[in-house]
Protein backbone atom coordinates (compact mmCIF):
# COMPACT_ATOMS: atom_id res chain seq x y z
CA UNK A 1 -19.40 -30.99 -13.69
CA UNK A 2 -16.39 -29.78 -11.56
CA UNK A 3 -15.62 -26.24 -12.13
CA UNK A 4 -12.21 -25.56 -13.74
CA UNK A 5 -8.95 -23.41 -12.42
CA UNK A 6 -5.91 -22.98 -12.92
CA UNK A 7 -2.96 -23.50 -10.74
CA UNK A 8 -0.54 -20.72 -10.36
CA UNK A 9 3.42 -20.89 -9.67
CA UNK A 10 2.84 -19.71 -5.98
CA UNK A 11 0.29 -22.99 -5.37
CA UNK A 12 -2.96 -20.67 -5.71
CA UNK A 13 -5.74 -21.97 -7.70
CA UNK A 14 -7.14 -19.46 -9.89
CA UNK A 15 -11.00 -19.54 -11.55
CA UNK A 16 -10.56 -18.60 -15.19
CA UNK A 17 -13.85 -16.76 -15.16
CA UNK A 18 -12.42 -14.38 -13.21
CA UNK A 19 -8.84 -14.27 -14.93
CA UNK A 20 -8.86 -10.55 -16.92
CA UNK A 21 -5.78 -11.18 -19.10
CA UNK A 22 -3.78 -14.05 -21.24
CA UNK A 23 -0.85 -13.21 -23.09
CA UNK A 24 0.93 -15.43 -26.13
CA UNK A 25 4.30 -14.80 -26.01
CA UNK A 26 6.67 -16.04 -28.74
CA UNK A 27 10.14 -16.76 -29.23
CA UNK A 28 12.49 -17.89 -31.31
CA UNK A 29 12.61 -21.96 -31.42
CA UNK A 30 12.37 -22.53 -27.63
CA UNK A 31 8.45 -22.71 -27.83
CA UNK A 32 5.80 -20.50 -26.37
CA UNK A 33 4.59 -19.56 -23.10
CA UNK A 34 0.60 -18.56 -21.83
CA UNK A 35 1.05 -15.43 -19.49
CA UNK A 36 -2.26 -15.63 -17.68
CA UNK A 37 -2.68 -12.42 -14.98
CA UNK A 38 -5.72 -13.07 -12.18
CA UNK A 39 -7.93 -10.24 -10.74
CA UNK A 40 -6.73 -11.12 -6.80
CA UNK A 41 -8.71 -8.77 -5.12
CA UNK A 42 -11.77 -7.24 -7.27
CA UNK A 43 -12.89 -5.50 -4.47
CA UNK A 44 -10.44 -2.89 -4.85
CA UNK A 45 -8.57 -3.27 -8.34
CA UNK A 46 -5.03 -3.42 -5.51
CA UNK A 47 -2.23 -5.14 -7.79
CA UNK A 48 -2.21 -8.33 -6.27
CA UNK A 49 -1.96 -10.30 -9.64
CA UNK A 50 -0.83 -13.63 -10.16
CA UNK A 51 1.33 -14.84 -13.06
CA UNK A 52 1.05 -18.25 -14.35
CA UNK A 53 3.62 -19.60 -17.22
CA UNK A 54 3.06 -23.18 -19.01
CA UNK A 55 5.93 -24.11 -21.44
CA UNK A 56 4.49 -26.14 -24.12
CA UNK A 57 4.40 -26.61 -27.55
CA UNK A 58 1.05 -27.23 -27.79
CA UNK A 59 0.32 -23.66 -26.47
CA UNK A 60 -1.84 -22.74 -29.63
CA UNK A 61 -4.24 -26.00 -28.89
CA UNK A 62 -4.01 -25.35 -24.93
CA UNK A 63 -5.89 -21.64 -26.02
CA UNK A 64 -8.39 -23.10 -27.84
CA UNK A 65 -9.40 -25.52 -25.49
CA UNK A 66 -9.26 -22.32 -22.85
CA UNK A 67 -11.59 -20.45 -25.39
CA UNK A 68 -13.81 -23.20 -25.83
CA UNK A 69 -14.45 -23.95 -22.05
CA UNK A 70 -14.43 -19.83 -21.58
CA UNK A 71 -15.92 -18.40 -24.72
CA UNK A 72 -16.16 -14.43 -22.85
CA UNK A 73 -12.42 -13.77 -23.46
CA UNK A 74 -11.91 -11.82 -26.64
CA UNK A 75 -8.64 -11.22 -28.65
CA UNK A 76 -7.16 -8.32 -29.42
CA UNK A 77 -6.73 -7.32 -32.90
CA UNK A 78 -3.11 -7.80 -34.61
CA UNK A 79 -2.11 -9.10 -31.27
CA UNK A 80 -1.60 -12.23 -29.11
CA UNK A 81 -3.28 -10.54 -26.04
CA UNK A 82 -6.74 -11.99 -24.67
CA UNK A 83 -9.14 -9.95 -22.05
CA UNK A 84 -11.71 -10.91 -20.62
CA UNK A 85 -14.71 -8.66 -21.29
CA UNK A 86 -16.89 -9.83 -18.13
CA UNK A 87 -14.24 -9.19 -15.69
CA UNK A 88 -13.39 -5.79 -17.03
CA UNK A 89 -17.10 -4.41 -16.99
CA UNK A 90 -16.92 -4.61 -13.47
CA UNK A 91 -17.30 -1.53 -11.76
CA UNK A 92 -15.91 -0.99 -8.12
CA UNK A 93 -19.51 0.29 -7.36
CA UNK A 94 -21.15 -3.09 -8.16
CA UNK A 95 -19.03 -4.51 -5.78
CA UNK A 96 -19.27 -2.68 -3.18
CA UNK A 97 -22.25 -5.20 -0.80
CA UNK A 98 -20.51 -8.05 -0.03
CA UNK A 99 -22.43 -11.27 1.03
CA UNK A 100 -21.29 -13.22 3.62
CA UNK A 101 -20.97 -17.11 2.20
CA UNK A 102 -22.10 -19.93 4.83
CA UNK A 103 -21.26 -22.51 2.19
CA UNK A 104 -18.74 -23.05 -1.04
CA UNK A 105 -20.31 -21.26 -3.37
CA UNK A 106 -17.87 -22.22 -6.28
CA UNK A 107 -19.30 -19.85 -8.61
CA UNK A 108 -18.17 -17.07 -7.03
CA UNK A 109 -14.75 -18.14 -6.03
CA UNK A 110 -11.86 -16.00 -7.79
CA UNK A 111 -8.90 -18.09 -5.95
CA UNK A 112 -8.23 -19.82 -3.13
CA UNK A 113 -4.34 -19.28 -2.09
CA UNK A 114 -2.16 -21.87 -0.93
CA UNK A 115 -0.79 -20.75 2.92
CA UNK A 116 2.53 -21.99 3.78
CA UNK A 117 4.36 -21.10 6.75
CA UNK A 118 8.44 -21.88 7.06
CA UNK A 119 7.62 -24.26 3.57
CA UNK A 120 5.53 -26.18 5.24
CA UNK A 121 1.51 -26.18 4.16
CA UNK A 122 -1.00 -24.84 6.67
CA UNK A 123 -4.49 -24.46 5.17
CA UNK A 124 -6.52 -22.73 1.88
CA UNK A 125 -7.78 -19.10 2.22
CA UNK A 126 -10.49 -18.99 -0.63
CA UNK A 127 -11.17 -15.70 -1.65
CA UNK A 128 -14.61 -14.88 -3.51
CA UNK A 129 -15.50 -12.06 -6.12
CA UNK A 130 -18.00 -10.28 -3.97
CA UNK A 131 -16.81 -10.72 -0.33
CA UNK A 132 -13.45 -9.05 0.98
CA UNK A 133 -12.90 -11.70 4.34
CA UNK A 134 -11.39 -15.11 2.82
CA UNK A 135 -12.97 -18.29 4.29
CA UNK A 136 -10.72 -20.30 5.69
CA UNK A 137 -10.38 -24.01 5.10
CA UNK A 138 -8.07 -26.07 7.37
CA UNK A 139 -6.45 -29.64 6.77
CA UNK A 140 -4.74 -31.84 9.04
CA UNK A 141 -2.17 -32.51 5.98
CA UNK A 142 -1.45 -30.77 2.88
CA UNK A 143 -2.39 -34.12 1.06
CA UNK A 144 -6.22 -34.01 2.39
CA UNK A 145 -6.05 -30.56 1.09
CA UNK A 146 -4.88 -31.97 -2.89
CA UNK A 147 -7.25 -34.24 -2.21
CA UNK A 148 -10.31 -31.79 -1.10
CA UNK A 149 -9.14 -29.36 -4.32
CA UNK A 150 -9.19 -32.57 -6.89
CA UNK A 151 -12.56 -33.70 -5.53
CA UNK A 152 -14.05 -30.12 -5.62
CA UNK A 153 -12.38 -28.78 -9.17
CA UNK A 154 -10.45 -29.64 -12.48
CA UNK A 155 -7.38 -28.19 -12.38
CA UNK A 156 -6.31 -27.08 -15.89
C-alpha cells in the first residue's frame, strides 16, 4: 500500500506520521477548517512549519478517517487540538546520526517540497526525518513529477 501525505498550500507534500499538530477550528455557519502544522526540519526544532487549511463540511468525518489511518495522534482534553505523541518524544539527541539514503526510503520521509523558480516548477527536494541534506529529484516537466508523486503516494 502507498504511503499517505498530505499536500500543503505551498505544493509540499507532507507525511502525516511526522505532522506534530491538527487544530479544529470552528465558526459560526461558514463551516470548519483542519489546521494541520508539519515538523519541517526535526533535526533542529527551526520554525519552518507548514500550514495546511481544507474547507469542508465534512471536517468531523475527514478527522476520523485521519485518526483511523494514524491512530498515534491524541486529543487534547476540552479542546479541538490533536498532537502527535511520537513526533513530540523526539529528542534532538536521537537525532543527531544521520544516515545517508541511497534509495527512497518512504518511511522516513517527513516532506518533500515543491521547488519553483519565477512560477515555473523545477524539481522535488525530499527531506527525511533523520538526514539534514534533501535528496534531490529532478523532472523534465512538472507533470512527470504529479505523475512520479501519484505513483509513489496517496495524497490525502
Amino acid at each position: 500500500m502507498k504511503p499517505y501525505f498530505i499536500q500543503d498550500d505551498d505544493g509540499n507534500y507532507l507525511n502525516p506520521n511526522y505532522l506534530f499538530h491538527i487544530q479544529v477550528i470552528r465558526y459560526c455557519n461558514l463551516g470548519s477548517l483542519l489546521a494541520f502544522h508539519a515538523i519541517k526540519k526535526a533535526k533542529t526544532y527551526e520554525d519552518l512549519g507548514s500550514t495546511k487549511y481544507i474547507d469542508t463540511p465534512d471536517v468531523y468525518q475527514w478527522m476520523k478517517n485521519f485518526h483511523k489511518k494514524n491512530p498515534h495522534f491524541e486529543e487534547e482534553h476540552n479542546s479541538y487540538d490533536c498532537e502527535n505523541l511520537n513526533v513530540r518524544s523526539f529528542k534532538i539527541s536521537d537525532l543527531l546520526h544521520a544516515e545517508i539514503h541511497t534509495s527512497l526510503d518512504i518511511d522516513k520521509i517527513s516532506h518533500i517540497n515543491s521547488i519553483y523558480e519565477n512560477d515555473i516548477f523545477q524539481y522535488f527536494e525530499i527531506v527525511y526525518i533523520d538526514f539534514d541534506q534533501p535528496v534531490i529529484k529532478g523532472f523534465k516537466s512538472e507533470e512527470l513529477a504529479q505523475a512520479w508523486i501519484e505513483e509513489n503516494f496517496t495524497i490525502i
